[in-house]
C-alpha atoms as a PDB file:
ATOM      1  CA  UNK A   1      49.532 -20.078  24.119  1.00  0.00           C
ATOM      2  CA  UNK A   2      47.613 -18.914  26.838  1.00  0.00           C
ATOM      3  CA  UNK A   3      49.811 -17.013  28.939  1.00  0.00           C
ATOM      4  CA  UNK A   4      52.481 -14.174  28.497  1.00  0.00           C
ATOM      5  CA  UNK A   5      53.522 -10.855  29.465  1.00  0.00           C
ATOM      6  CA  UNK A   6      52.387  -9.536  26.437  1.00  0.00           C
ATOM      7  CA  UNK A   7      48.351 -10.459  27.391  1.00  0.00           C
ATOM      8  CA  UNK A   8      45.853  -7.880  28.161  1.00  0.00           C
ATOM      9  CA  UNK A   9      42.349  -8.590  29.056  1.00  0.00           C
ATOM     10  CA  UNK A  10      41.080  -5.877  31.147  1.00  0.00           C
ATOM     11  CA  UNK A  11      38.209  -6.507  32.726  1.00  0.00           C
ATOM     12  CA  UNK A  12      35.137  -3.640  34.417  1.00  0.00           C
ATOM     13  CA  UNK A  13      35.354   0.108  33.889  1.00  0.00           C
ATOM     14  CA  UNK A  14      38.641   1.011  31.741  1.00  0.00           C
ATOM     15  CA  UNK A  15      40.091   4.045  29.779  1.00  0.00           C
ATOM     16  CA  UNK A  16      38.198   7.426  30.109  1.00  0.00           C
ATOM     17  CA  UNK A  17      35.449   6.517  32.700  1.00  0.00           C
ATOM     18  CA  UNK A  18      31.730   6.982  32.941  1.00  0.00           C
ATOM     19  CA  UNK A  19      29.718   9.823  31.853  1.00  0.00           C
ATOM     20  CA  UNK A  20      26.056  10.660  32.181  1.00  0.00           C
ATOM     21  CA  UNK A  21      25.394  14.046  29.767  1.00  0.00           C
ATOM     22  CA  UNK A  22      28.789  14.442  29.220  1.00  0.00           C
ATOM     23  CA  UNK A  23      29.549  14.750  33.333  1.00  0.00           C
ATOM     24  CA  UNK A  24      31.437  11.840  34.369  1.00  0.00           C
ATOM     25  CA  UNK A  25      30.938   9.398  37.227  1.00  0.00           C
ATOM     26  CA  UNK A  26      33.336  10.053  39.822  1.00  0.00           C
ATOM     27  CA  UNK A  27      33.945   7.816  43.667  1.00  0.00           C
ATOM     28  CA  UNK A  28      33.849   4.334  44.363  1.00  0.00           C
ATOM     29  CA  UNK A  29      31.903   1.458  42.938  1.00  0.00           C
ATOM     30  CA  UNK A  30      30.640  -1.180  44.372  1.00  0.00           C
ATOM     31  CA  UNK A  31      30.277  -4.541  42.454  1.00  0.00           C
ATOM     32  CA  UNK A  32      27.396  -7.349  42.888  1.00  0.00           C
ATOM     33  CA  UNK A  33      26.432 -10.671  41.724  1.00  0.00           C
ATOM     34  CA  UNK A  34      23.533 -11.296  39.911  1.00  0.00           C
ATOM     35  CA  UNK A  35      20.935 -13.543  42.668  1.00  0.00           C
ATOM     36  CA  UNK A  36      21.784 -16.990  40.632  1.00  0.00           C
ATOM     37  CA  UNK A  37      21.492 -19.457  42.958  1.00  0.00           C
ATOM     38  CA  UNK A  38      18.401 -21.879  42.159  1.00  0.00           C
ATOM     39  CA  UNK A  39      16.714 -20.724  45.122  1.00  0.00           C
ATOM     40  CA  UNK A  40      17.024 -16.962  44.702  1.00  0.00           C
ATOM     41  CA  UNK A  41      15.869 -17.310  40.909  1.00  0.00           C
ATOM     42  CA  UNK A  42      13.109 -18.924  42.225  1.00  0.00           C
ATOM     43  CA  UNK A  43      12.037 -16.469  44.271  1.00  0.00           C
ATOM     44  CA  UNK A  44      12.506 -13.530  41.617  1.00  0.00           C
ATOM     45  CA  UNK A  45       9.005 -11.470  41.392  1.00  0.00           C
ATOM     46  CA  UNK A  46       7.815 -11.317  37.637  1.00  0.00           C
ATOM     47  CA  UNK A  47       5.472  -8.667  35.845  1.00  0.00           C
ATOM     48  CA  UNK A  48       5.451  -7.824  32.466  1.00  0.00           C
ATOM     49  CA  UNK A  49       8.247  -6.447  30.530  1.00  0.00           C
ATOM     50  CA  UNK A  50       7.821  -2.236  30.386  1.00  0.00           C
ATOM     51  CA  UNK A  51      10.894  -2.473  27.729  1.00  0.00           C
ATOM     52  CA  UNK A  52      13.532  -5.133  25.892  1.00  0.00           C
ATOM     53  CA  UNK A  53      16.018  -4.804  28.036  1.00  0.00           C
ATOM     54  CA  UNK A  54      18.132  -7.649  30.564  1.00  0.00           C
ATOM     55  CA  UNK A  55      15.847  -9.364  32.263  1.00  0.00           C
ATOM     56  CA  UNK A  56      14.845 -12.471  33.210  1.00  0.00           C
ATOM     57  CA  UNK A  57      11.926 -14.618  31.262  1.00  0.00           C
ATOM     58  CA  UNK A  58       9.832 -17.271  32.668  1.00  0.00           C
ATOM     59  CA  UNK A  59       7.583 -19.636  30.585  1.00  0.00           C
ATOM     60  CA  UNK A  60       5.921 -23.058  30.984  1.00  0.00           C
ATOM     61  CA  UNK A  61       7.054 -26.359  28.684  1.00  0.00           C
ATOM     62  CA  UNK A  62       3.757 -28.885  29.106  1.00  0.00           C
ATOM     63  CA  UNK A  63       4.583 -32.377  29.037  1.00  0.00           C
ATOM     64  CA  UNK A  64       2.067 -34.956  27.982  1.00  0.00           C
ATOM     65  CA  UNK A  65       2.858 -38.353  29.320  1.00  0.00           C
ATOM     66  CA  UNK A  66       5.702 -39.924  30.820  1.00  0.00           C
ATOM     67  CA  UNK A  67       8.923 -37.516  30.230  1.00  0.00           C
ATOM     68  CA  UNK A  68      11.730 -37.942  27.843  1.00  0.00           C
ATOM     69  CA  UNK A  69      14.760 -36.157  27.202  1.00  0.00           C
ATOM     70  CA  UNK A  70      14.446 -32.904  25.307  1.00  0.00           C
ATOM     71  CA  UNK A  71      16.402 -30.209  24.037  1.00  0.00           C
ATOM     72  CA  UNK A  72      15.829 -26.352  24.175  1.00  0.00           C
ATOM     73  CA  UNK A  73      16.697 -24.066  20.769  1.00  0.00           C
ATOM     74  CA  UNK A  74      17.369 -20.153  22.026  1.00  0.00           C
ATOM     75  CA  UNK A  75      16.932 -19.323  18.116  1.00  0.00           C
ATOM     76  CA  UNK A  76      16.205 -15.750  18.008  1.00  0.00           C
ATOM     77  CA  UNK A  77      17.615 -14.708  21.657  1.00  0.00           C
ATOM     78  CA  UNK A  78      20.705 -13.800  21.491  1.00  0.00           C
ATOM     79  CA  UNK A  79      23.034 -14.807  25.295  1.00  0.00           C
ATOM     80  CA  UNK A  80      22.347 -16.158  28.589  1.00  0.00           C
ATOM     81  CA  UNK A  81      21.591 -18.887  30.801  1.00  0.00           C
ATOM     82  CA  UNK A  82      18.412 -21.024  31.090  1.00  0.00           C
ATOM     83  CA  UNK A  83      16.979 -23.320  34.088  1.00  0.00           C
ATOM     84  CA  UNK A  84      14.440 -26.216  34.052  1.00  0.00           C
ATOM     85  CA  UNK A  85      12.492 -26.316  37.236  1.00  0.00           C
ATOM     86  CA  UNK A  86      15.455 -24.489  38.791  1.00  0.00           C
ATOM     87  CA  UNK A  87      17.965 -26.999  37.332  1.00  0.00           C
ATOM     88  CA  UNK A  88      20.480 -24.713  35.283  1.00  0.00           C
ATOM     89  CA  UNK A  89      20.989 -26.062  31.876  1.00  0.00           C
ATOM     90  CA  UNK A  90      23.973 -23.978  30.830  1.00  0.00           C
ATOM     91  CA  UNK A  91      24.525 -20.973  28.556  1.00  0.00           C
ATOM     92  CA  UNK A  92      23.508 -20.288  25.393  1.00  0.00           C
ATOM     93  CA  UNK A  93      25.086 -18.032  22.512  1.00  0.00           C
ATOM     94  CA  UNK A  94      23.458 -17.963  19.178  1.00  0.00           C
ATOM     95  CA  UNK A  95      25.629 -15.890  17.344  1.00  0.00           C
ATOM     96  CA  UNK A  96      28.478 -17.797  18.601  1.00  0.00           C
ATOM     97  CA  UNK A  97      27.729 -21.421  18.670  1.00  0.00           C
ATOM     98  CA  UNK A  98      28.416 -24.164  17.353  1.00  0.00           C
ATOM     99  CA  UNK A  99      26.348 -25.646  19.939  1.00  0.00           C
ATOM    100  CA  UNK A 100      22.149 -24.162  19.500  1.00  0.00           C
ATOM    101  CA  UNK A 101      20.619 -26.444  21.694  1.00  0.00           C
ATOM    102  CA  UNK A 102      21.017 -27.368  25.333  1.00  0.00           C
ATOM    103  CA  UNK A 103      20.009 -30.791  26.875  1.00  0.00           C
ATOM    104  CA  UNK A 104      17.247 -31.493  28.996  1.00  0.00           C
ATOM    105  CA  UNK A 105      17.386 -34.878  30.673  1.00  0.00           C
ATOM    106  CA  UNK A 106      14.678 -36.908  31.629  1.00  0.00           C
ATOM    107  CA  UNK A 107      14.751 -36.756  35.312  1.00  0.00           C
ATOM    108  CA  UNK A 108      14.764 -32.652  35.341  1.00  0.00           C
ATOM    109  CA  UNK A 109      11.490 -32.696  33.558  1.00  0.00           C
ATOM    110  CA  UNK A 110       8.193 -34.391  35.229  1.00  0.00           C
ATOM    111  CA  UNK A 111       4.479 -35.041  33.837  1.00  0.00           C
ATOM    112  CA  UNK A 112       2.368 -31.482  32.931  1.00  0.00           C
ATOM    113  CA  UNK A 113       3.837 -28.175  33.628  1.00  0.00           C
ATOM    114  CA  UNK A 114       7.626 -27.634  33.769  1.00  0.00           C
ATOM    115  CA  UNK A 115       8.878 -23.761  34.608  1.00  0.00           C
ATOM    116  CA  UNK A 116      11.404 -22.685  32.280  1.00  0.00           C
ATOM    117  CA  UNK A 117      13.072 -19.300  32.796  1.00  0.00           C
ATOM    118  CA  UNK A 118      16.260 -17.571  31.087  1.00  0.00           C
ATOM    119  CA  UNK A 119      18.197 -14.587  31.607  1.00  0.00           C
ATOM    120  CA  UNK A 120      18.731 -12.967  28.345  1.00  0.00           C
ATOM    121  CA  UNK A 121      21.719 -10.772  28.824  1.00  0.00           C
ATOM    122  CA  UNK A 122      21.120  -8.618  25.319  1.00  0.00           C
ATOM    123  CA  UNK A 123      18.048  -9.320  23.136  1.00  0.00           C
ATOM    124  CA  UNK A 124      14.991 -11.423  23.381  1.00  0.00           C
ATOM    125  CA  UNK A 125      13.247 -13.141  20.452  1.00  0.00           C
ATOM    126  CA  UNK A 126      10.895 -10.958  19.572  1.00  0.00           C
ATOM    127  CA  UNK A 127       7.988 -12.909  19.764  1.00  0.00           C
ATOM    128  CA  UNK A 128       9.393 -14.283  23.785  1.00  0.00           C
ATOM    129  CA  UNK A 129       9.261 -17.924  22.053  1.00  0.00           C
ATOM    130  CA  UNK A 130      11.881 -20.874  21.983  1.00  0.00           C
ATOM    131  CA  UNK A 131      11.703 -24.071  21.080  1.00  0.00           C
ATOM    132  CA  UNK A 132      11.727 -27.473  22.442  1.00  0.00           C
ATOM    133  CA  UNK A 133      13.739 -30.447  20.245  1.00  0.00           C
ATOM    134  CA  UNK A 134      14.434 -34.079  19.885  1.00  0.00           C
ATOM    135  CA  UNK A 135      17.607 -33.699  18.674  1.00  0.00           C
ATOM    136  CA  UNK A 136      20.322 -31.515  19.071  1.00  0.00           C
ATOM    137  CA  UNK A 137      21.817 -28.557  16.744  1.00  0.00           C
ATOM    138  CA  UNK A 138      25.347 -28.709  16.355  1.00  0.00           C
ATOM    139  CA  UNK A 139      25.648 -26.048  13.278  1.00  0.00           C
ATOM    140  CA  UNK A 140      24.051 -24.132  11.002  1.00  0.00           C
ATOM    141  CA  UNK A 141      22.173 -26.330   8.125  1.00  0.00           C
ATOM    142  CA  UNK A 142      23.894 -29.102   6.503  1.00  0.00           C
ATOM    143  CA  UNK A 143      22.244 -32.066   8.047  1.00  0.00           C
ATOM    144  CA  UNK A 144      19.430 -30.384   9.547  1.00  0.00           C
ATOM    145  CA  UNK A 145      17.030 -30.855   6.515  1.00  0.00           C
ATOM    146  CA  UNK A 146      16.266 -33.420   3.618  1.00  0.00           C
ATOM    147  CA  UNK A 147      15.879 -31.884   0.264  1.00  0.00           C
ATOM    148  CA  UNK A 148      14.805 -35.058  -1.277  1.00  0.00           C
ATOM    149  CA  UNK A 149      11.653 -35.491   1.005  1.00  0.00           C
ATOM    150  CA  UNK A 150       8.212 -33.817  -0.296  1.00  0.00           C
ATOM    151  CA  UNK A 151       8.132 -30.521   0.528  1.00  0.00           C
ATOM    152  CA  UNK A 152       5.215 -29.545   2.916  1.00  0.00           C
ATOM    153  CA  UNK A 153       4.348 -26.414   4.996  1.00  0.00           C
ATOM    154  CA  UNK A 154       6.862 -25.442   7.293  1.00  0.00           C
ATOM    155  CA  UNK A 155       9.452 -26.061   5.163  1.00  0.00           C
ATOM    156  CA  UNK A 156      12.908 -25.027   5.173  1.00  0.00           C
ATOM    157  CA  UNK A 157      13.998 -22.986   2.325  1.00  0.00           C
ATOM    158  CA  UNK A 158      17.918 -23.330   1.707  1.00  0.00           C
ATOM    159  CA  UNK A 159      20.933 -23.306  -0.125  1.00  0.00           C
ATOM    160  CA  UNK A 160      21.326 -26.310  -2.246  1.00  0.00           C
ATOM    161  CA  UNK A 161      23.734 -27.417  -4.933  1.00  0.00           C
ATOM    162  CA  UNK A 162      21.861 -27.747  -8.122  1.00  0.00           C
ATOM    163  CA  UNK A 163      20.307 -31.242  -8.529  1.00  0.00           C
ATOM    164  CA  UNK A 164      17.968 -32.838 -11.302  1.00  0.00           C
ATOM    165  CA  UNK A 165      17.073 -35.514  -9.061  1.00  0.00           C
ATOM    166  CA  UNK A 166      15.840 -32.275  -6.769  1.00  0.00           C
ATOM    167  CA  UNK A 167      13.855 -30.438  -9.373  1.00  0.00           C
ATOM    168  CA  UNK A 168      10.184 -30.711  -7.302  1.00  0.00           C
ATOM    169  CA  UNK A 169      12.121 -28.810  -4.665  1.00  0.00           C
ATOM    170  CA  UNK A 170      14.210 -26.282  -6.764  1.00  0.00           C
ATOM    171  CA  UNK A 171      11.968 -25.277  -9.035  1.00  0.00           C
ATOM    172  CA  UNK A 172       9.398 -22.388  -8.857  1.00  0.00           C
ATOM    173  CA  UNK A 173       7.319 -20.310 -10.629  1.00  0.00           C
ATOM    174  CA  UNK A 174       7.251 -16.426 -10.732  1.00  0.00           C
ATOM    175  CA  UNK A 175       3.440 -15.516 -10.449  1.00  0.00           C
ATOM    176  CA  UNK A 176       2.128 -11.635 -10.851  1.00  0.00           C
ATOM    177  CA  UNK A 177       1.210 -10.120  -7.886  1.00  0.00           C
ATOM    178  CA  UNK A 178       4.392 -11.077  -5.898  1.00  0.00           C
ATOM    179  CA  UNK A 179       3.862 -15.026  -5.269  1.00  0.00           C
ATOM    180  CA  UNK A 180       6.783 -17.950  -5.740  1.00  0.00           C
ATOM    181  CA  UNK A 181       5.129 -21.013  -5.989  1.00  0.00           C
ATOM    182  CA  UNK A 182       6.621 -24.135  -5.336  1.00  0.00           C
ATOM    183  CA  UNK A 183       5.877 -25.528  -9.082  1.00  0.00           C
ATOM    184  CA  UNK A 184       5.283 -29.112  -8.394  1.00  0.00           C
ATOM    185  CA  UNK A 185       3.191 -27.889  -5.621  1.00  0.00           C
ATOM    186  CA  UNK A 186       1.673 -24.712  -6.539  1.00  0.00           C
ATOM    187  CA  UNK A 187      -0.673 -24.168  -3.232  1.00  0.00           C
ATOM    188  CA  UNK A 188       2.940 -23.583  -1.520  1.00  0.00           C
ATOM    189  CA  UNK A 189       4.775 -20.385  -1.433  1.00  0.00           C
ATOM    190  CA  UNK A 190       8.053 -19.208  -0.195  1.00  0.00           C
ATOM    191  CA  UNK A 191       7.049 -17.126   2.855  1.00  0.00           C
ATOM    192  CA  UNK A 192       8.825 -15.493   5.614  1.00  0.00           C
ATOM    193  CA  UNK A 193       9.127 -16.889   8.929  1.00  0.00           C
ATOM    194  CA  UNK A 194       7.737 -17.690  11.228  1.00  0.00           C
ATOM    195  CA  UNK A 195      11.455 -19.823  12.065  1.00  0.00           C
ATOM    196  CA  UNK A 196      14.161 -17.764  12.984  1.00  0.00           C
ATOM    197  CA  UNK A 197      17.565 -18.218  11.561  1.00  0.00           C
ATOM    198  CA  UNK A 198      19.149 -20.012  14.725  1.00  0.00           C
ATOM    199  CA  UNK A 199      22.904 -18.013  14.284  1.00  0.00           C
ATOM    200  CA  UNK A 200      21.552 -14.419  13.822  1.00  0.00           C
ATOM    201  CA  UNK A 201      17.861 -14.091  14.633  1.00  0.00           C
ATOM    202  CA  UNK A 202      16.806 -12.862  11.581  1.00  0.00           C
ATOM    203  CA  UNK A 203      13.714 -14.428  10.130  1.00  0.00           C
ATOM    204  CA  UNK A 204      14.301 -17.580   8.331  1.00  0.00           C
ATOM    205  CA  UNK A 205      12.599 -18.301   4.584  1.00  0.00           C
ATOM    206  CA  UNK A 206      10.184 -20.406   5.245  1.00  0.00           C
ATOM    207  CA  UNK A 207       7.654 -23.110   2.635  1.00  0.00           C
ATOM    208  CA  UNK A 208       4.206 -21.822   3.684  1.00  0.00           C
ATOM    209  CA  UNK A 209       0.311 -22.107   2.122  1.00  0.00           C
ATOM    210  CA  UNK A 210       0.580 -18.861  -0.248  1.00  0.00           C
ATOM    211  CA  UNK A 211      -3.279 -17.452   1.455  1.00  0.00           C
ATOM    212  CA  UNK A 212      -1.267 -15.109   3.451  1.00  0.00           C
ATOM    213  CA  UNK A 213      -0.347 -11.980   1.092  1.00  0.00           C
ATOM    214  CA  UNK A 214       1.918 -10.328   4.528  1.00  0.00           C
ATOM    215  CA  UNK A 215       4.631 -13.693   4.387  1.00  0.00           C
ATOM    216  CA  UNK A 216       4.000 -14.633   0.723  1.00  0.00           C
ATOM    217  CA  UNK A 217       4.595 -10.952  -0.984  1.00  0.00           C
ATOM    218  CA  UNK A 218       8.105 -10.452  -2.695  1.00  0.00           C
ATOM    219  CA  UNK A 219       9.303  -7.860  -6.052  1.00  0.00           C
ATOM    220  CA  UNK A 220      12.163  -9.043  -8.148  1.00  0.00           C
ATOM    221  CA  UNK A 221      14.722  -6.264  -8.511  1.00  0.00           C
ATOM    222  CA  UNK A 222      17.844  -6.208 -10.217  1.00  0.00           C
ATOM    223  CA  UNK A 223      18.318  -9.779  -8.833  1.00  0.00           C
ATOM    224  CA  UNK A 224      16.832  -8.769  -5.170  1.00  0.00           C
ATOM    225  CA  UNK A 225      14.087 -10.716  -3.816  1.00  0.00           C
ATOM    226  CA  UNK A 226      12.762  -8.271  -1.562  1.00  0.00           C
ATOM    227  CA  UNK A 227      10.019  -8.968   0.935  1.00  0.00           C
ATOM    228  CA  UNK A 228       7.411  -6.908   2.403  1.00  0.00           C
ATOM    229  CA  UNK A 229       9.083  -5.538   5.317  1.00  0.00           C
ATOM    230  CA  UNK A 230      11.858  -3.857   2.541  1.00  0.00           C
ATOM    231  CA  UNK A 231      14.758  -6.866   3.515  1.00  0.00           C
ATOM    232  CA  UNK A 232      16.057  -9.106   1.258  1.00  0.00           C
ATOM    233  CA  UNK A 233      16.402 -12.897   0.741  1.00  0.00           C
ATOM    234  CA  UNK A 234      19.638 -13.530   1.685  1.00  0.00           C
ATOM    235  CA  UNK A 235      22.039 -16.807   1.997  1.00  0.00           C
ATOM    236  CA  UNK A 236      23.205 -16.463   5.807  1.00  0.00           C
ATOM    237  CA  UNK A 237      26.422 -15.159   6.239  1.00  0.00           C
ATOM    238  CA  UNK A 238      27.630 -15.370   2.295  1.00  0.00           C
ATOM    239  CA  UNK A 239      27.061 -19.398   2.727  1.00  0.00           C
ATOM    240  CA  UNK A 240      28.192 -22.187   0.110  1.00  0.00           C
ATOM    241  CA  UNK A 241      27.553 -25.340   1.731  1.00  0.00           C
ATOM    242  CA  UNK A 242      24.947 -27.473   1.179  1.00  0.00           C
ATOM    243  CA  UNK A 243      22.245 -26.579   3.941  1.00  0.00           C
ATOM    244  CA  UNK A 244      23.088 -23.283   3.908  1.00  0.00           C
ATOM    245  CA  UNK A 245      20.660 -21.186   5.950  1.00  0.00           C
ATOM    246  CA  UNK A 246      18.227 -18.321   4.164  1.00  0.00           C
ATOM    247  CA  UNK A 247      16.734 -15.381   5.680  1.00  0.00           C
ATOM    248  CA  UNK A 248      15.446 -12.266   5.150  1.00  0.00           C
ATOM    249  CA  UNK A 249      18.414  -9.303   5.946  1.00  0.00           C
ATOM    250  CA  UNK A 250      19.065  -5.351   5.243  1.00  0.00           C
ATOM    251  CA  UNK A 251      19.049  -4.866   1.366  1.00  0.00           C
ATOM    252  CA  UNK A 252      23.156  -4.255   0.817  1.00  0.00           C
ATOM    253  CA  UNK A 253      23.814  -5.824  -2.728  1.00  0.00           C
ATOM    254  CA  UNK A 254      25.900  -8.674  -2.089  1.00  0.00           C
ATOM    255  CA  UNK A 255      26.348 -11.172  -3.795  1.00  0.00           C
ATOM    256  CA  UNK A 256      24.896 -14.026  -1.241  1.00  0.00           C
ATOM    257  CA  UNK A 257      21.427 -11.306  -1.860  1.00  0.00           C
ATOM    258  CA  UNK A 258      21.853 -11.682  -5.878  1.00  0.00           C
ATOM    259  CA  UNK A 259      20.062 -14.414  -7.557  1.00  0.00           C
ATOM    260  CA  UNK A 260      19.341 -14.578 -11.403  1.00  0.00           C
ATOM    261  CA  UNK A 261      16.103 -16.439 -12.481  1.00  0.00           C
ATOM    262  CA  UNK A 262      16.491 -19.050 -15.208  1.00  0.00           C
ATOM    263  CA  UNK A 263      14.577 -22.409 -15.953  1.00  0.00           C
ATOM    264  CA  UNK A 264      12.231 -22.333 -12.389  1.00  0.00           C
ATOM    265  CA  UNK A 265      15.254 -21.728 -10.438  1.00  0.00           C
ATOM    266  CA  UNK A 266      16.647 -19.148  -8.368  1.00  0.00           C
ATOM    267  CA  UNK A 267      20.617 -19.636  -8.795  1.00  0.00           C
ATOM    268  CA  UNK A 268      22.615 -17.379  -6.040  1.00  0.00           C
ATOM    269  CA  UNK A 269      25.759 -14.736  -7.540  1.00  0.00           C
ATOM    270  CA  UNK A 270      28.057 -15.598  -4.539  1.00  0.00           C
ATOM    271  CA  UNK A 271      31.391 -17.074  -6.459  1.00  0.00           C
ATOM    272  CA  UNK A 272      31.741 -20.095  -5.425  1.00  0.00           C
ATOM    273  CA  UNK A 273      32.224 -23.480  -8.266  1.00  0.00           C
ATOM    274  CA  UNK A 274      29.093 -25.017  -7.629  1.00  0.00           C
ATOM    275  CA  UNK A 275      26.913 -21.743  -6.733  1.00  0.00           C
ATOM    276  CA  UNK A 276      23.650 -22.570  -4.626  1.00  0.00           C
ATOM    277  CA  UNK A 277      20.051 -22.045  -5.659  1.00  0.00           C
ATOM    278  CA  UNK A 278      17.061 -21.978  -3.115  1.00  0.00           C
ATOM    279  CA  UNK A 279      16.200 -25.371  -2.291  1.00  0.00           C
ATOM    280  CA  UNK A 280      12.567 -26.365  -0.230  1.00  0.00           C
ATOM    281  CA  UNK A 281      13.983 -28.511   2.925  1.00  0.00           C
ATOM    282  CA  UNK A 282      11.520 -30.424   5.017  1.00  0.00           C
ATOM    283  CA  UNK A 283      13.281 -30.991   8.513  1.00  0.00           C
ATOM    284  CA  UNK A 284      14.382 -34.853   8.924  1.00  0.00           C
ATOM    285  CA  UNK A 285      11.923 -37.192  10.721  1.00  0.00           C
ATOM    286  CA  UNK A 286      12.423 -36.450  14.668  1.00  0.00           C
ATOM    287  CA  UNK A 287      12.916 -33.266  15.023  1.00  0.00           C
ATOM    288  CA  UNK A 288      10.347 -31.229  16.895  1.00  0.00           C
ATOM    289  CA  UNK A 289       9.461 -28.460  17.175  1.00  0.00           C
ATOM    290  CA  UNK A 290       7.500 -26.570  19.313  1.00  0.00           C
ATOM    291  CA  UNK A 291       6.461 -23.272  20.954  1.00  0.00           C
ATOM    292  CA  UNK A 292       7.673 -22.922  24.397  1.00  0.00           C
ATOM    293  CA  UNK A 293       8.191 -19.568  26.446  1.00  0.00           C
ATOM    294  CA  UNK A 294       4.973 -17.693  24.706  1.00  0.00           C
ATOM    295  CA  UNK A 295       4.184 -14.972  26.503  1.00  0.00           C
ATOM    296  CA  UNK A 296       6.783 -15.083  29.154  1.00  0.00           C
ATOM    297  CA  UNK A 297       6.439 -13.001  32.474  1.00  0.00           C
ATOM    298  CA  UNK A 298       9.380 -11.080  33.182  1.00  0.00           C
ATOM    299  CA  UNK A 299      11.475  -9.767  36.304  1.00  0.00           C
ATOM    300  CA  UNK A 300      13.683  -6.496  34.458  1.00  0.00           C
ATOM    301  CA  UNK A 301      16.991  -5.803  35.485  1.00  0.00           C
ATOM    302  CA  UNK A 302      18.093  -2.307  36.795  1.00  0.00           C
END
């Protein structure tokens, strides 16, 4: 039911006002539209960005050869719009989905340097990066990685019922000094990042050569896996499907952040009847990836 007397969706300034120190805002307003027509975004002048605030972001997506349709991932920004050579694509809402891609036909895209620009209404990816795709994301892990394939660098690390026929990519071995090697491939380490986890931002637990001690680092703690930065390994957003996502988030004690240590595998405490243990998940054949908005100019928003 979308209608009824009973509704109430206010919209603009409501209840007590505006205040600036305490003194509030008093008069008339005046409201304005944001210059979205493909001409006037066009036109916008960009510098770089003096703070993360709204603002508008504009990149370059290089295209070798004849074009073919394409998808853009916002993973790590959190809502707004993007345009293609000042063809809008549509919105984009991580935290929302279930849609994390948008489409990019063909026929918007042409031969060497395409401009790319977004209005991020909240917060950027912190690194101004997104990244161009093959296929599109629908959801949150499930079908987005093959746990059966050999796991290589850049990696996936997920949620995954436990499976003997699995065991190169569930087991690992505690090493001193912080490492968790992959045990049938011990040059590879869970790491963090550099993915993002595509519904909150957060980085994403990543397979990754163990050289670098700043990704590769972790203590065990009362069944915390805690990285570097002080945040723990945590199953996104208390998952229990297969293909559930795994990042690094605040240290809080739950039980998708518990995980006991047994046999080369890392089984989660979240009560569920087949509880998940962290599973290496090499992305399925077709799905690119690739860096896109890197160092983006910016036109701020006051």
């Amino acid at each position: 039911i979308n209608y009824g007397h009973g509704m109430t969706d206010p919209k603009g300034i409501v209840g007590a006002g505006v205040f600036v120190n305490d003194q509030a805002l008093t008069g008339g307003w005046n409201v304005s539209t944001l210059p979205l027509d493909p001409g006037q975004v066009a036109a916008l002048p960009w510098g770089p960005l003096s703070a993360t605030t709204p603002a508008f972001y504009k990149g370059s997506l290089t295209v070798t050869g004849a074009p073919e349709d394409t998808y853009i991932a916002m993973a790590g920004w959190t809502k707004g719009y993007v345009w293609v050579n000042g063809f809008l694509l549509g919105r984009y809402w991580e935290t929302r989905g279930p849609q994390h891609t948008l489409y990019v036909p063909k026929w918007v895209l042409q031969s060497g340097a395409n401009t790319v620009i977004a209005l991020e209404l909240e917060d950027p990816e912190s690194k101004f990066v997104a990244q161009s795709l093959d296929a599109p994301i629908f959801r949150t892990g499930g079908d987005s990685c093959d746990p059966s394939a050999t796991v290589s660098p850049g990696a996936d690390v997920v949620g995954y019922t436990l499976d003997s026929s699995l065991a190169s990519s569930q087991q690992w071995s505690w090493i001193s000094g912080g490492k968790i090697k992959l045990a049938s491939n011990t040059s590879l380490c869970m790491a963090v990042g550099p993915r993002t986890d595509p519904s909150t931002g957060q980085p994403a637990i990543q397979v990754a050569l163990c050289s670098d001690p700043s990704t590769t680092t972790f203590t065990f703690h009362d069944g915390e896996i805690v990285a570097k930065s002080g945040d723990c390994i945590d199953i996104t957003s208390h998952g229990t499907a297969d293909g559930s996502t795994v990042e690094t988030y605040a240290c809080n004690g739950g039980d998708n952040q518990v995980f006991t240590f047994q046999n080369g595998v890392f089984t989660s405490s979240e009560a569920t009847s087949k509880p998940l243990v962290l599973t290496g998940c090499f992305r399925r054949p077709g799905v690119r990836e690739e860096s896109l908005l890197a160092q983006m100019d910016s036109h701020e928003m006051h």
